[in-house]
C-alpha atoms as a PDB file:
ATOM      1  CA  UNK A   1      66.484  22.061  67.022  1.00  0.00           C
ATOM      2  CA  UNK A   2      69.584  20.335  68.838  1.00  0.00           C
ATOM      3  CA  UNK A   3      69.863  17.074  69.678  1.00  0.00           C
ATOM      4  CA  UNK A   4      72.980  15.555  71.361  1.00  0.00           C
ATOM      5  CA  UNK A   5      73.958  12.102  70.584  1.00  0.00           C
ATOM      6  CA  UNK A   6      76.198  10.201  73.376  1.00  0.00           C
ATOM      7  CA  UNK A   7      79.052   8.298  71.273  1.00  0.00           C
ATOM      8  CA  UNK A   8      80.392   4.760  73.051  1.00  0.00           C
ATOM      9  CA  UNK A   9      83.690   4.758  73.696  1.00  0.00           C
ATOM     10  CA  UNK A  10      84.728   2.108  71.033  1.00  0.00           C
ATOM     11  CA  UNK A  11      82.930   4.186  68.571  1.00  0.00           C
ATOM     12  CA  UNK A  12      84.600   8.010  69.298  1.00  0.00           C
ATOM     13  CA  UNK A  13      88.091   6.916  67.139  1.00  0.00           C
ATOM     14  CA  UNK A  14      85.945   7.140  64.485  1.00  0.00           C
ATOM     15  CA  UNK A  15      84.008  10.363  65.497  1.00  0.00           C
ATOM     16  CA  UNK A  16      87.430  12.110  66.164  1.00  0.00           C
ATOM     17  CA  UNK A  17      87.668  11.422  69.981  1.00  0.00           C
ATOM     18  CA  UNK A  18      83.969  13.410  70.645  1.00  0.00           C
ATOM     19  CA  UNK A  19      82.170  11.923  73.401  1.00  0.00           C
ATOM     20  CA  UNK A  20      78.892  13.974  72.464  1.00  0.00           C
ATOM     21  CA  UNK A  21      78.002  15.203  69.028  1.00  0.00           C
ATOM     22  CA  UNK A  22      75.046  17.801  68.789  1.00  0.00           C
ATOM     23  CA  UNK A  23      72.955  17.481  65.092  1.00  0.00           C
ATOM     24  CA  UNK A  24      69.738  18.076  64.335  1.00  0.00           C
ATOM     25  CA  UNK A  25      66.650  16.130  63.233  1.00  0.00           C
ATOM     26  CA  UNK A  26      62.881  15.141  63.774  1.00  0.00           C
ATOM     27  CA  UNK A  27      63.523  11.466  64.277  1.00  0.00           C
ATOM     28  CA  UNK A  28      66.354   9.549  65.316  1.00  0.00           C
ATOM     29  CA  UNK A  29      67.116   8.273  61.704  1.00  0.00           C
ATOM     30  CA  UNK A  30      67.209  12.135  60.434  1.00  0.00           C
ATOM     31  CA  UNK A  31      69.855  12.596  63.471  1.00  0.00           C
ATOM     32  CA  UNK A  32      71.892   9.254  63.056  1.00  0.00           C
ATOM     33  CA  UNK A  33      72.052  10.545  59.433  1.00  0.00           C
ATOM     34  CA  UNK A  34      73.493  13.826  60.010  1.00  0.00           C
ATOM     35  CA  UNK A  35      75.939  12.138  62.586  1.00  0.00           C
ATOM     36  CA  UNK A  36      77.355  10.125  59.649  1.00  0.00           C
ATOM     37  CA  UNK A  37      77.621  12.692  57.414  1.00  0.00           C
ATOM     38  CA  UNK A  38      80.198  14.444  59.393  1.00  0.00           C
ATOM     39  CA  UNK A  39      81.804  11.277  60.671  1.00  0.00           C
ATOM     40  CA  UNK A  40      81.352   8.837  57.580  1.00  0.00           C
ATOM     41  CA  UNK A  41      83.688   6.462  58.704  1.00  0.00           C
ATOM     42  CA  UNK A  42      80.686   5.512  61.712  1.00  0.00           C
ATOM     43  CA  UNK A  43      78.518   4.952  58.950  1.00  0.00           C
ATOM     44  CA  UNK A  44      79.391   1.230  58.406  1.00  0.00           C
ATOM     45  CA  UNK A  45      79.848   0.546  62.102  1.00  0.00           C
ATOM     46  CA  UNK A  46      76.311   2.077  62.738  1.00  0.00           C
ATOM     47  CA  UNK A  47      74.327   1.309  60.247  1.00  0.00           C
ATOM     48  CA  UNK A  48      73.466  -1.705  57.750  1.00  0.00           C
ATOM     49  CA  UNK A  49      74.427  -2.016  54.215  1.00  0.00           C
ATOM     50  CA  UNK A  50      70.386  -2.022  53.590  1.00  0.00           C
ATOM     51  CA  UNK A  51      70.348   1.575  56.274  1.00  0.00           C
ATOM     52  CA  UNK A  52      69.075  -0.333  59.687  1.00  0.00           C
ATOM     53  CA  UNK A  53      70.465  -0.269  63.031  1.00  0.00           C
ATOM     54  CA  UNK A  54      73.353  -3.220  63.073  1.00  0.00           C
ATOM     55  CA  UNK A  55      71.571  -5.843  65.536  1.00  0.00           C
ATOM     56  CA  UNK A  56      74.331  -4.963  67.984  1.00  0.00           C
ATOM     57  CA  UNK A  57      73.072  -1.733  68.743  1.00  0.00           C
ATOM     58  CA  UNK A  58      70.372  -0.246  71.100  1.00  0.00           C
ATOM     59  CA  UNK A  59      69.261   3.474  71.010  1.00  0.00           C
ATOM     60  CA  UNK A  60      67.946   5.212  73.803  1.00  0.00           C
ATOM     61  CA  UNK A  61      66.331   8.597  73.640  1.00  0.00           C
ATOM     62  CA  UNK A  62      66.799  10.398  77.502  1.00  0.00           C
ATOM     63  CA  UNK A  63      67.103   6.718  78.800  1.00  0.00           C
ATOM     64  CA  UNK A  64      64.315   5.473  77.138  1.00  0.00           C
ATOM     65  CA  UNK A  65      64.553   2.697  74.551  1.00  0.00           C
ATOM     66  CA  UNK A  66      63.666   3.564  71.593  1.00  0.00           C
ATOM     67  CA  UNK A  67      62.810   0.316  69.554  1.00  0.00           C
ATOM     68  CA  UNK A  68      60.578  -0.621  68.113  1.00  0.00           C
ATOM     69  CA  UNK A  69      60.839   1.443  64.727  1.00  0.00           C
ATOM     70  CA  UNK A  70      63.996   3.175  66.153  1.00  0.00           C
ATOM     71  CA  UNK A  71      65.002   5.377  62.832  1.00  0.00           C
ATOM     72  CA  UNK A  72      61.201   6.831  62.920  1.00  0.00           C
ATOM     73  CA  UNK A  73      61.031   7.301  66.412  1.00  0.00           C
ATOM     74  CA  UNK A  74      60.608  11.367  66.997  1.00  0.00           C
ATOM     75  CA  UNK A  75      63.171  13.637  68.576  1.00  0.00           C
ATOM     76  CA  UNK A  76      62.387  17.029  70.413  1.00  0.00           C
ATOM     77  CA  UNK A  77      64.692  19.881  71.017  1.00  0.00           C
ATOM     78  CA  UNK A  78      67.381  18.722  73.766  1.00  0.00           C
ATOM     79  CA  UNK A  79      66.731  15.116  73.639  1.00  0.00           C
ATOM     80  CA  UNK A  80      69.999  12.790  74.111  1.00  0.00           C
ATOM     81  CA  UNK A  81      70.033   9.953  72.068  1.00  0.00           C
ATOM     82  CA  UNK A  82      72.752   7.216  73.308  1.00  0.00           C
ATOM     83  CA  UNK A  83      73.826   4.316  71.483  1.00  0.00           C
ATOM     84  CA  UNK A  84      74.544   1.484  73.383  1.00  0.00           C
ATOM     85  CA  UNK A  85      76.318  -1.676  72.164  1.00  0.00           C
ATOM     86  CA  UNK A  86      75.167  -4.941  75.283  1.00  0.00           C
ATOM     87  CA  UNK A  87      78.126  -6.247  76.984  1.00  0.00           C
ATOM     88  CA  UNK A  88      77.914  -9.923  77.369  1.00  0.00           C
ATOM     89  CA  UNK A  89      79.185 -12.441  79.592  1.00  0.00           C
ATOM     90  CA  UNK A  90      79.537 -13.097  83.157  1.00  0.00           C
END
């Protein structure tokens, strides 16, 4: 199964410059844990030191959001999950 996961572009420095990283999973925590594996130095910027989401972050699977229970949500073959970091002010 491949799923592609959109980087941010404040986040693919520490992914090696990718822009879109292909891994595999059933849920979006089995993905976001085999992205981190290869790029461990995303691993603090994603991810809590208890292994939640940072607060900072949305995660969208083909658009859609997909809170609540984000890491558990399930993942099909060619899904794109994005993380998005909300850009405030005005």
């Amino acid at each position: 199964m491949s799923i592609a996961v959109n980087i941010p572009p404040f986040l693919q420095t520490l992914a090696d410059g990718m822009k879109q990283i292909d891994v595999s999973g059933d849920t979006v925590g089995e993905c976001l844990d085999e992205l981190v594996k290869r790029y461990p130095r995303l691993k603090d910027r994603v991810f809590t030191g208890v292994g939640k989401i940072h607060k900072g972050f949305n995660i969208f699977i083909n658009g859609e959001s997909a809170s609540p229970d984000v890491l558990a949500k399930p993942v099909e073959d060619g899904d794109i999950i994005h993380i998005a970091h909300p850009i405030f002010g005005g």
